[in-house]
C-alpha atoms as a PDB file:
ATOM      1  CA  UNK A   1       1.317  31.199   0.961  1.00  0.00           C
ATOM      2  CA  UNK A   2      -2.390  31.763   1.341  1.00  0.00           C
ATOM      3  CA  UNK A   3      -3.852  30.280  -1.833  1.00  0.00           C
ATOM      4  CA  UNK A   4      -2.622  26.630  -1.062  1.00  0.00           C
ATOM      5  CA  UNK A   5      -3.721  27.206   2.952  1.00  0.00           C
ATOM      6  CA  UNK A   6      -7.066  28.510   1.620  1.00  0.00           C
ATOM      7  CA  UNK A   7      -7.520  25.319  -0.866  1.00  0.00           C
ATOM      8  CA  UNK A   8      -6.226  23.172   1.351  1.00  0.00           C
ATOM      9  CA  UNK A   9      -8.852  24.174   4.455  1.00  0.00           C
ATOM     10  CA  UNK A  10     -11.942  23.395   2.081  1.00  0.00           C
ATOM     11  CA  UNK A  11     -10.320  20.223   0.621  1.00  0.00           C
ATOM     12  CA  UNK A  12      -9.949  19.337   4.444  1.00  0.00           C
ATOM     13  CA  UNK A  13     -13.237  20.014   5.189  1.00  0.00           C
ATOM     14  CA  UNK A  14     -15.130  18.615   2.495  1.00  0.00           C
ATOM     15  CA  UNK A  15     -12.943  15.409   3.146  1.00  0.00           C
ATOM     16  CA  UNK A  16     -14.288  15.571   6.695  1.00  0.00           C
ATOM     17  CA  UNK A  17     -17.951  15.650   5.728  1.00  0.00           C
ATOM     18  CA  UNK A  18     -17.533  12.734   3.260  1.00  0.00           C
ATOM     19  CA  UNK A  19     -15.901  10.318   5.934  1.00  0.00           C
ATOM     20  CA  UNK A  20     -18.727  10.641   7.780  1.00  0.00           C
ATOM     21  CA  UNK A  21     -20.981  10.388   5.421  1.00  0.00           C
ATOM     22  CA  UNK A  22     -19.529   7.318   2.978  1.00  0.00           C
ATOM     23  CA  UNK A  23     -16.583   5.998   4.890  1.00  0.00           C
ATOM     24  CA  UNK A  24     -14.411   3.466   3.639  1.00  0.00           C
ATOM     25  CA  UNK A  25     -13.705   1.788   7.096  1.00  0.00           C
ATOM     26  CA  UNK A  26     -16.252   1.393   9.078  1.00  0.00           C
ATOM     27  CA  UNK A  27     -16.684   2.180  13.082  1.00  0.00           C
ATOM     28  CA  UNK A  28     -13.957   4.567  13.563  1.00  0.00           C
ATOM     29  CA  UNK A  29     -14.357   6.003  16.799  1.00  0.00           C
ATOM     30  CA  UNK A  30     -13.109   9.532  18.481  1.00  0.00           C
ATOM     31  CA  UNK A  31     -12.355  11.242  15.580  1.00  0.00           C
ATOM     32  CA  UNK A  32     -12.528  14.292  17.132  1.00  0.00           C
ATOM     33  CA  UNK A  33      -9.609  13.263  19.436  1.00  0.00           C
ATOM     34  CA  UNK A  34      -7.660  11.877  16.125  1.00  0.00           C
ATOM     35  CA  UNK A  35      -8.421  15.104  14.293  1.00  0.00           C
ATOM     36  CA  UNK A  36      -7.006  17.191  17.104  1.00  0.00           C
ATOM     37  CA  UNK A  37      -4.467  15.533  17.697  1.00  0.00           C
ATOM     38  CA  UNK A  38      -2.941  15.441  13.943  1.00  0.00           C
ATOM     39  CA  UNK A  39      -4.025  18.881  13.268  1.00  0.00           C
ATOM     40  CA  UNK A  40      -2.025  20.346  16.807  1.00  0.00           C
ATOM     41  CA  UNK A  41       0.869  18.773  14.620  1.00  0.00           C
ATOM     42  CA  UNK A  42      -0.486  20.596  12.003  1.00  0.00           C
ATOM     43  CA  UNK A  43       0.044  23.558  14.000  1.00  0.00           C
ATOM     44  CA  UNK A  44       3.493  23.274  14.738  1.00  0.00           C
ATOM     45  CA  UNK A  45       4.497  22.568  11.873  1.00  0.00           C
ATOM     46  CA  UNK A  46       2.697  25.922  10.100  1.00  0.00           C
ATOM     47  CA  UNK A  47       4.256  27.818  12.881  1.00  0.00           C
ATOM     48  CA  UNK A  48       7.965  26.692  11.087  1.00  0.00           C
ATOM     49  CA  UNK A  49       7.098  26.798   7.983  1.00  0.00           C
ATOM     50  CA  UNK A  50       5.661  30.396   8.360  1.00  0.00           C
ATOM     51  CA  UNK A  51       9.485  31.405  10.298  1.00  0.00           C
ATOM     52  CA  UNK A  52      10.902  30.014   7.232  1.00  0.00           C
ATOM     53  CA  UNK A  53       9.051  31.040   4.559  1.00  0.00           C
ATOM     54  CA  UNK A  54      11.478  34.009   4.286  1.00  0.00           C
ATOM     55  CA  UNK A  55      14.658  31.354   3.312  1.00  0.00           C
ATOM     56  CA  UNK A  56      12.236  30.258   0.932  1.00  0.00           C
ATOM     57  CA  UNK A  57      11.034  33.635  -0.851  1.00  0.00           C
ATOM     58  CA  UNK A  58      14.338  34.541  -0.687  1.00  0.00           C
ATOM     59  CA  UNK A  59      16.008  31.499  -2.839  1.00  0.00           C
ATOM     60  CA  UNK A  60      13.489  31.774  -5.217  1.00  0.00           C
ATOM     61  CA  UNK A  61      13.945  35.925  -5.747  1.00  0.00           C
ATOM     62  CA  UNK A  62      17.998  35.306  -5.613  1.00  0.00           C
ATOM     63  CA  UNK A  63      16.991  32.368  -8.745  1.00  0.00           C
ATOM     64  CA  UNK A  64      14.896  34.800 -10.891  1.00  0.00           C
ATOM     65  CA  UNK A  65      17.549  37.524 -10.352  1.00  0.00           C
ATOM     66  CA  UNK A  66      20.482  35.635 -11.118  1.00  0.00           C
ATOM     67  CA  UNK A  67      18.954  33.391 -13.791  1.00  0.00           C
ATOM     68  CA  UNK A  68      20.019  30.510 -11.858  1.00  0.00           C
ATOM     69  CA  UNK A  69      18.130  26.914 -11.913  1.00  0.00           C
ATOM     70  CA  UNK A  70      16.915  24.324 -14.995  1.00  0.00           C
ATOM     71  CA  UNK A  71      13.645  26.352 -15.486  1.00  0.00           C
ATOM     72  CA  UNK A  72      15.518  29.236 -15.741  1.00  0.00           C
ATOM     73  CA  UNK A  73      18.251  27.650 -18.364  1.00  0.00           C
ATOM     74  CA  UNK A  74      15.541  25.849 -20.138  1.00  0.00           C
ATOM     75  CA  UNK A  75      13.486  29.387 -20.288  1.00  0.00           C
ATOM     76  CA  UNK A  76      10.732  28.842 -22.728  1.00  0.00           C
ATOM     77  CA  UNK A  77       9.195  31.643 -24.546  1.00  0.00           C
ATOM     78  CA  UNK A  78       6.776  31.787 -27.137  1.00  0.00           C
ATOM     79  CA  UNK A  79       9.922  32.635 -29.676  1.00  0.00           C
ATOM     80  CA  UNK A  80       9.951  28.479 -29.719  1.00  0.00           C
ATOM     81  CA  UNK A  81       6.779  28.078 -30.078  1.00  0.00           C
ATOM     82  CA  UNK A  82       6.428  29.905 -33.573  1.00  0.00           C
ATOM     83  CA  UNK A  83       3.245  28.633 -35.528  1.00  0.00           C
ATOM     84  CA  UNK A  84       1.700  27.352 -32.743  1.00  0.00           C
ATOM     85  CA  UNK A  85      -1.665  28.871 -31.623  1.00  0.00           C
ATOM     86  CA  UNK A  86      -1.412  31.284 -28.383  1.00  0.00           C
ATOM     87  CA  UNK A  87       2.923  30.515 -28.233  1.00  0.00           C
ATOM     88  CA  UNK A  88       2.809  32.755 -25.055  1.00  0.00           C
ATOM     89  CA  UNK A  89       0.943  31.656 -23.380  1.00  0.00           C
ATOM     90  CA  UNK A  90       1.544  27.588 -24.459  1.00  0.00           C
ATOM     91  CA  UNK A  91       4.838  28.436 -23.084  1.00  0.00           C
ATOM     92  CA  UNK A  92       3.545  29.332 -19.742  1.00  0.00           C
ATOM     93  CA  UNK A  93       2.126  26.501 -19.434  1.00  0.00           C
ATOM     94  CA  UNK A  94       4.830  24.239 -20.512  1.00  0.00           C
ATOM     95  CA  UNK A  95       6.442  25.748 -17.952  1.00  0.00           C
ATOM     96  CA  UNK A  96       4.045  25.603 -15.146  1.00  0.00           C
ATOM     97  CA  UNK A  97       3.990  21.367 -16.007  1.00  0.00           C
ATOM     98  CA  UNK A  98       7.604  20.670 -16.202  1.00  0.00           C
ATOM     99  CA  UNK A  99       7.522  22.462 -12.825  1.00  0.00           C
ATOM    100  CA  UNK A 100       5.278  20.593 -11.224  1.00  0.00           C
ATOM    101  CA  UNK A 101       6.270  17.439 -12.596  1.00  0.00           C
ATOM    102  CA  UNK A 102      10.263  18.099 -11.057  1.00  0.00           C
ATOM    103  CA  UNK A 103       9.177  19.318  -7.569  1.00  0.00           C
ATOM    104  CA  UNK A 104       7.086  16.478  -7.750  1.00  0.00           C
ATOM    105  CA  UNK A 105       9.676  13.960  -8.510  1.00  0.00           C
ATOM    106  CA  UNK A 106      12.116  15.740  -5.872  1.00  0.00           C
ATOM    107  CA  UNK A 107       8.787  14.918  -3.428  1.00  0.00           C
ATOM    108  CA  UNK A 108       9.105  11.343  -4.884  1.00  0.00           C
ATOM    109  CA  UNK A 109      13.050  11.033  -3.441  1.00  0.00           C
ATOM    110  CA  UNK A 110      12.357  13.031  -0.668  1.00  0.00           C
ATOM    111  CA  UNK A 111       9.581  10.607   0.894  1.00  0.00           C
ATOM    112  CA  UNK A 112      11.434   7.639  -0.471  1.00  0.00           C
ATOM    113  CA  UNK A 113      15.112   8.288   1.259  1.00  0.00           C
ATOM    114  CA  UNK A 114      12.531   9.621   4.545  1.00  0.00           C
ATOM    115  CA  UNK A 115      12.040   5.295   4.867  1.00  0.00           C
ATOM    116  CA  UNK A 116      15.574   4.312   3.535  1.00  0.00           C
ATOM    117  CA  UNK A 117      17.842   6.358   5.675  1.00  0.00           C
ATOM    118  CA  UNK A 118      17.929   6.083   9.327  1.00  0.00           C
ATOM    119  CA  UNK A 119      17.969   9.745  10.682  1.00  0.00           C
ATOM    120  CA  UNK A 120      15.489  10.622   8.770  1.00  0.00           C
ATOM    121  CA  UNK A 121      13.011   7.570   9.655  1.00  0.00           C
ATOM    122  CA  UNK A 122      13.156   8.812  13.107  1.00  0.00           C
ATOM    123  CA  UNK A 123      10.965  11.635  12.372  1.00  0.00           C
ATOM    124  CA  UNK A 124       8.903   9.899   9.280  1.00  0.00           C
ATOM    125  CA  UNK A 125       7.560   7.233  11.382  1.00  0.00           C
ATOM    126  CA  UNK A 126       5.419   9.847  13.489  1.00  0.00           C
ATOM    127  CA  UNK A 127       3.500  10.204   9.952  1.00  0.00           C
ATOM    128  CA  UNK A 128       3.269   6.321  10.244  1.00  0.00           C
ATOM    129  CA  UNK A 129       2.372   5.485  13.583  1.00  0.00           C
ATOM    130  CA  UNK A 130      -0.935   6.554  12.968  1.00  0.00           C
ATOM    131  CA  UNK A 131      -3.278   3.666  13.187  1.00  0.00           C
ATOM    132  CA  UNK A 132      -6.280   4.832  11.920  1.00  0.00           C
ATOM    133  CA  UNK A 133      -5.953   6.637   8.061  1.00  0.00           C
ATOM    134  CA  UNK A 134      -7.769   9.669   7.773  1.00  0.00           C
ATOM    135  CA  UNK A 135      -7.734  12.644   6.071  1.00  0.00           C
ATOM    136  CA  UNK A 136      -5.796  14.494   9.198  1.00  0.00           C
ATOM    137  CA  UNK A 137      -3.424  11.890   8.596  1.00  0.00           C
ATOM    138  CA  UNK A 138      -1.925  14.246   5.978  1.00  0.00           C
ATOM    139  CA  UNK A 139      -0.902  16.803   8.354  1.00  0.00           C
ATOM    140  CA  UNK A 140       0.830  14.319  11.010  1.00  0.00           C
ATOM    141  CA  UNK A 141       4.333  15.066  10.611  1.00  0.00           C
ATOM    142  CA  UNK A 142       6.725  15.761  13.087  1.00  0.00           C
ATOM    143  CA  UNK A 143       7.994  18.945  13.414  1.00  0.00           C
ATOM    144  CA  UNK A 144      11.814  17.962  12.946  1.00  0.00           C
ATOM    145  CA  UNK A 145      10.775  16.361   9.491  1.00  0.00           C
ATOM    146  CA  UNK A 146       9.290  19.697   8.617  1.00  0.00           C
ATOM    147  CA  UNK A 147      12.386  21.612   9.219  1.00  0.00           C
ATOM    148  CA  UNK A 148      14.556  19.115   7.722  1.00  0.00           C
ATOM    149  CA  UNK A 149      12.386  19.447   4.446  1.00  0.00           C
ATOM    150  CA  UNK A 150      11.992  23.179   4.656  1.00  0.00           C
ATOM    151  CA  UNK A 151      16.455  23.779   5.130  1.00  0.00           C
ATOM    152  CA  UNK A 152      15.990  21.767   2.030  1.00  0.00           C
ATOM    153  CA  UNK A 153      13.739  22.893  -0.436  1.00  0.00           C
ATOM    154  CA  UNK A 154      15.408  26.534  -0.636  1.00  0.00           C
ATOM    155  CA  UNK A 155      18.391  24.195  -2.883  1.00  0.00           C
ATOM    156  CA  UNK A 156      15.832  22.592  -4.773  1.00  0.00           C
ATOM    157  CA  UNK A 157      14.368  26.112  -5.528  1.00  0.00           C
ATOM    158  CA  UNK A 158      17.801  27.001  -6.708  1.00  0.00           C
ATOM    159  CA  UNK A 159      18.402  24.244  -8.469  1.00  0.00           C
ATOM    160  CA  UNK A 160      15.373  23.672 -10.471  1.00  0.00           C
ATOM    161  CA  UNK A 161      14.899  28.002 -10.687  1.00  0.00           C
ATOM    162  CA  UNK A 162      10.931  27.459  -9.710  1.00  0.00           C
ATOM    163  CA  UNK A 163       9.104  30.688  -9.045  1.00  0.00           C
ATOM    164  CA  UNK A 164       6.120  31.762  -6.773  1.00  0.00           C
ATOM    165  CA  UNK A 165       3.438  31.343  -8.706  1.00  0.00           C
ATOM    166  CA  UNK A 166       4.764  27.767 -10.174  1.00  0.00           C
ATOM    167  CA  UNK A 167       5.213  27.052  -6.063  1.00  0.00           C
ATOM    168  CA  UNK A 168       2.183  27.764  -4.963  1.00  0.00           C
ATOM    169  CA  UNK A 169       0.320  25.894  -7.995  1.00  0.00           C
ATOM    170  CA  UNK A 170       2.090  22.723  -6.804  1.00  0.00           C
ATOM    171  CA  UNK A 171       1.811  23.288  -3.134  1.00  0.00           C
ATOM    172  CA  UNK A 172      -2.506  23.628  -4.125  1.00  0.00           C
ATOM    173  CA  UNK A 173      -2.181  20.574  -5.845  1.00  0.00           C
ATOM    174  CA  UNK A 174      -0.184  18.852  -3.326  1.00  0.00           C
ATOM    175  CA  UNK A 175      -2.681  19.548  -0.458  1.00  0.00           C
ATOM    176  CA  UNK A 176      -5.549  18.705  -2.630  1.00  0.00           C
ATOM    177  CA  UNK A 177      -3.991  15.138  -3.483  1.00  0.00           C
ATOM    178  CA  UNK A 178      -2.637  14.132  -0.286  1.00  0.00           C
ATOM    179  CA  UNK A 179      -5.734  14.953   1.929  1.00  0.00           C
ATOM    180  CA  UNK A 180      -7.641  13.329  -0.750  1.00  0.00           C
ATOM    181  CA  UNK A 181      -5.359   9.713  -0.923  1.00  0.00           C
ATOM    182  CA  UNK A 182      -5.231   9.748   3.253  1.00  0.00           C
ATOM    183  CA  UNK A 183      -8.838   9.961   3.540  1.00  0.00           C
ATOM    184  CA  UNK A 184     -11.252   7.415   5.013  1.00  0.00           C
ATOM    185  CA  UNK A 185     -13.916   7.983   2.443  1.00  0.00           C
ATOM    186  CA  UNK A 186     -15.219   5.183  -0.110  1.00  0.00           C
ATOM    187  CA  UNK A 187     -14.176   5.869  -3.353  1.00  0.00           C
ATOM    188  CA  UNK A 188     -16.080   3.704  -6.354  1.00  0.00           C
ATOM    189  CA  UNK A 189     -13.077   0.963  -7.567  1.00  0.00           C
ATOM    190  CA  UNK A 190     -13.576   2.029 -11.352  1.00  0.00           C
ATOM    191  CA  UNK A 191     -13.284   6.142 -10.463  1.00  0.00           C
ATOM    192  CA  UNK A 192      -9.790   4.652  -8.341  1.00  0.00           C
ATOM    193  CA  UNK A 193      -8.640   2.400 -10.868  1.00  0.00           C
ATOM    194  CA  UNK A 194      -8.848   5.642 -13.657  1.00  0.00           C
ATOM    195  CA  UNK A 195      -7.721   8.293 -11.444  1.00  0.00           C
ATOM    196  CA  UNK A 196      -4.878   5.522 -10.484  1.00  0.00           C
ATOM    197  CA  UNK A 197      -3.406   5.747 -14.100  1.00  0.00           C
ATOM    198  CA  UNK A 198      -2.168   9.770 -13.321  1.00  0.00           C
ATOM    199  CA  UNK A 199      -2.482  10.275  -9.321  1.00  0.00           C
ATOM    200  CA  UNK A 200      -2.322   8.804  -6.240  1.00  0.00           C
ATOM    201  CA  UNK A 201      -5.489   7.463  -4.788  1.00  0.00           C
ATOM    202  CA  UNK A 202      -6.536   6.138  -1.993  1.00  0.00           C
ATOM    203  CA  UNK A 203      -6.101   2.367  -2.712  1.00  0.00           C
ATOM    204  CA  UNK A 204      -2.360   3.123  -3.167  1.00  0.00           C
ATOM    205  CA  UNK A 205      -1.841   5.068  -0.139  1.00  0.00           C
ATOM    206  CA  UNK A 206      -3.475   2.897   2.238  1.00  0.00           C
ATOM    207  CA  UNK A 207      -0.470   0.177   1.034  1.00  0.00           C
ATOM    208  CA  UNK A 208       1.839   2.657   2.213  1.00  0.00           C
ATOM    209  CA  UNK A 209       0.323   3.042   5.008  1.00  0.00           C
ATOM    210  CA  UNK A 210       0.302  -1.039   5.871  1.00  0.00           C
ATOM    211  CA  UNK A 211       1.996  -2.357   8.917  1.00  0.00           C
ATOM    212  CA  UNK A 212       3.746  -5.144   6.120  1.00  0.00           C
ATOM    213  CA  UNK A 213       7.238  -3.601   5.254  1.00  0.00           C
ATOM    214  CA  UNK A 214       7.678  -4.551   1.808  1.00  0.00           C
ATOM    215  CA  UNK A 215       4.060  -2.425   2.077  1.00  0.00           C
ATOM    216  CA  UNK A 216       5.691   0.317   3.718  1.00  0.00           C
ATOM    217  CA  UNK A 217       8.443   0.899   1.390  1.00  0.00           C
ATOM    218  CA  UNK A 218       6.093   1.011  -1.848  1.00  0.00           C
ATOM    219  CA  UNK A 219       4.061   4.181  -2.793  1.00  0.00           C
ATOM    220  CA  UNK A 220       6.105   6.822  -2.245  1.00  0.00           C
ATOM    221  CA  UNK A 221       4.420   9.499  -4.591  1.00  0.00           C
ATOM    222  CA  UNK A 222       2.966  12.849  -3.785  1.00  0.00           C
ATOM    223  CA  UNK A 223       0.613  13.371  -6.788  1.00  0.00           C
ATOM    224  CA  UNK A 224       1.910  11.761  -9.852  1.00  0.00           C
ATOM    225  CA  UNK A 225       1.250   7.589  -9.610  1.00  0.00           C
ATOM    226  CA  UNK A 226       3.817   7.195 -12.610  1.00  0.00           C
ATOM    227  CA  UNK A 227       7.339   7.958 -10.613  1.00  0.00           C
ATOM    228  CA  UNK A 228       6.524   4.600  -8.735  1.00  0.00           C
ATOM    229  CA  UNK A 229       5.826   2.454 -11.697  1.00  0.00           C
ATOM    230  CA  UNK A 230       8.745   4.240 -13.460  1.00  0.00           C
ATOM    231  CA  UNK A 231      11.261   3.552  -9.925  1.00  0.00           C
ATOM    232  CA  UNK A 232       9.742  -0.048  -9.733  1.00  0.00           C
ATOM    233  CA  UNK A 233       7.678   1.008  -5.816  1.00  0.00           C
ATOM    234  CA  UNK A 234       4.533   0.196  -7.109  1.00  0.00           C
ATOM    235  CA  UNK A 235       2.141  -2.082  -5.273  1.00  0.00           C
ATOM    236  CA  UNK A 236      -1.033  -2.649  -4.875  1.00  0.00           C
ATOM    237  CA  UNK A 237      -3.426  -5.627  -3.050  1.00  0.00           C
ATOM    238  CA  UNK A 238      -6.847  -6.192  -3.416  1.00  0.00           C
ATOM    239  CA  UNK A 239      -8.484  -6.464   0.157  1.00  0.00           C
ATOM    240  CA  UNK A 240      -7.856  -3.020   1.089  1.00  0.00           C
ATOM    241  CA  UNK A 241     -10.569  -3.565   4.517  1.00  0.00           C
ATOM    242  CA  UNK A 242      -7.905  -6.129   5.899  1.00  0.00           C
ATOM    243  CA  UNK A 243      -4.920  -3.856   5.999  1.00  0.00           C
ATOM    244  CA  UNK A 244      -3.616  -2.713   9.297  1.00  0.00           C
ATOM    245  CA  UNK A 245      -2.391   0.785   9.583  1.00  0.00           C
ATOM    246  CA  UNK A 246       0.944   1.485  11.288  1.00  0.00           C
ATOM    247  CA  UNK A 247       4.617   0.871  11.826  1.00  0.00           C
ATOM    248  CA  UNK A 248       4.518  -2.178  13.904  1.00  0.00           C
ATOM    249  CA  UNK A 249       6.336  -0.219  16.914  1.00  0.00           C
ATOM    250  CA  UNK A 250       5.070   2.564  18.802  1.00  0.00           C
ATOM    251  CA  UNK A 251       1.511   2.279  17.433  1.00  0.00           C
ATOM    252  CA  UNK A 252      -0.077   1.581  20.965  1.00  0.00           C
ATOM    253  CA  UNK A 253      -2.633   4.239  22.826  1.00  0.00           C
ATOM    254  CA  UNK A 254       0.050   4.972  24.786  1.00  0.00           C
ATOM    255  CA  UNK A 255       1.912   6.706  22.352  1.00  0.00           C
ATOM    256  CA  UNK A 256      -0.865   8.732  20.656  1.00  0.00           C
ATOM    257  CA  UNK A 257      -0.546  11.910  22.393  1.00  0.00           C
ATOM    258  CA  UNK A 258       1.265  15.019  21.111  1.00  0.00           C
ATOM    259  CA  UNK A 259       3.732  14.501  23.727  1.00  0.00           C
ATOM    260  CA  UNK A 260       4.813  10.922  22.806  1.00  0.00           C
ATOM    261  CA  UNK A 261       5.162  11.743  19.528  1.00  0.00           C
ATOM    262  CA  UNK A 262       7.205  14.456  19.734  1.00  0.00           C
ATOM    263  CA  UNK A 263       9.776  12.220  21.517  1.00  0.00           C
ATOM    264  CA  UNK A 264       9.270   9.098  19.712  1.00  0.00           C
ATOM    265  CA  UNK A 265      12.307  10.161  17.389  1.00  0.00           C
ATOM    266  CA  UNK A 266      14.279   9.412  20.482  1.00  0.00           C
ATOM    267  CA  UNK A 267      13.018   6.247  20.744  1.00  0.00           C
ATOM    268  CA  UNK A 268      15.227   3.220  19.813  1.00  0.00           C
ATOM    269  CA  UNK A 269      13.546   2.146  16.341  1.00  0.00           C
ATOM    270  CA  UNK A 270      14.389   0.703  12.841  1.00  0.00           C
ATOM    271  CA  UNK A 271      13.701   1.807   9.599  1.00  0.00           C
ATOM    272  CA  UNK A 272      11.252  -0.264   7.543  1.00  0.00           C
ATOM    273  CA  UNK A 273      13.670  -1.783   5.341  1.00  0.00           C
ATOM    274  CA  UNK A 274      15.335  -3.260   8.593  1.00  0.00           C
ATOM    275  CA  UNK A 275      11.981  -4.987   9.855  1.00  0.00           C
ATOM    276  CA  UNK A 276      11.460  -8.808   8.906  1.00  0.00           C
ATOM    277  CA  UNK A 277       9.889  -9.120   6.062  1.00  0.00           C
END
């Protein structure tokens, strides 16, 4: 889907001028070699999501034809809307929220059972290992994580009935937000604290991001900062400089290369609900 790959390449960029510019942590070395690194992950995984993307187009055509999916059941029109201004188009709209909002909270349980359940750990902590936050940080997943999600998300097309256009308006919004919350660049507290109220910013993600597990298993939104408060993972901690990024295990030099990780699933590990807290 081009639109969200287009957005998502300036909102990359942009993020890349600004951490060198007004970082948040200071004296982070070879960022070129991080950057590279993340983003050959990057490539893999835009090299399975691209083999896939038929499974995907696919659900979502067999959903509009058939009818099939909450959105679809729901299916506002401006015939409900009568008396208010513009009812077409309000509907649209409606519509284009409450789909973004339930792919969002699916993204919500997806990332959360990703630390809960063991398997599936495995191939989250790559994303984790990571211990210097950036804004390539976003794009470190392991491949098997990306095919696990992408078999996936062709029943929560079905289910919830979302279409292309609603799809790629999340998927925009989704790059824009997560390159923006793993980011290295300073961010006034006041513009955090207000943007904190509706998305998540960077002082919530770097918590995530912390080597403490209680840390590690708070935070789990994409965009939306409200599923956490709502699902009781919310946390936050004032002296954002003194957290350390990382799982704990498997954070050495050592294991940063694209080899490495792409074995480290097969590495005996724990999730972070199993690490002393």
């Amino acid at each position: 889907m081009i639109p969200d790959l287009i957005i998502g390449l300036i909102m990359l960029t942009a993020l890349l001028v600004l951490e060198g510019t007004m970082p948040f942590y200071l004296g982070r070395e070879q960022r070129l070699r991080h950057g590279l690194r993340n983003g050959s992950l990057a490539v893999l995984n835009g090299a399975i999501g691209a083999l896939l993307a038929p499974l995907l187009m696919g659900a979502m055509a067999f959903a509009e034809q058939q009818g099939i999916g909450l959105l679809h059941w729901l299916s506002l029109d401006g015939s409900m809307l009568d008396g208010w201004p513009f009812p077409d188009l309000l509907a649209t709209l409606l519509t284009l929220v409450l789909a973004v909002l339930l792919f969002d909270l699916w993204m919500y349980a997806w990332h959360r059972a990703n630390h809960e359940i063991p398997f599936l750990w495995r191939f989250h902590q790559v994303h984790h290992t990571d211990p210097a936050m950036d804004a390539t940080t976003a794009l470190r997943f392991h491949p098997g994580e990306l095919l696990i999600s992408s078999l996936l998300n062709p029943l929560v097309i079905l289910a919830l009935g979302i279409g292309l256009t609603q799809l790629i308006l999340y998927k925009s919004v989704m790059l824009t937000i997560i390159l923006f919350h793993h980011s290295n660049v300073r961010v006034p507290s006041r513009w955090d604290a207000r943007l904190r109220w509706l998305i998540v910013p960077p002082s919530m993600h770097r918590v995530h991001h912390s080597t403490i597990p209680r840390e590690t298993n708070s935070n789990y939104g994409t965009v939306f900062s409200f599923w956490d408060r709502l699902f009781g993972s919310f946390r936050l901690r004032p002296d954002l400089q003194q957290i350390v990024f990382g799982t704990g295990h498997h954070d050495e030099p050592a294991w940063q290369t694209l080899p490495r990780l792409l074995r480290l699933p097969l590495a005996p590990t724990r999730t972070p609900t199993q690490y002393r807290q």
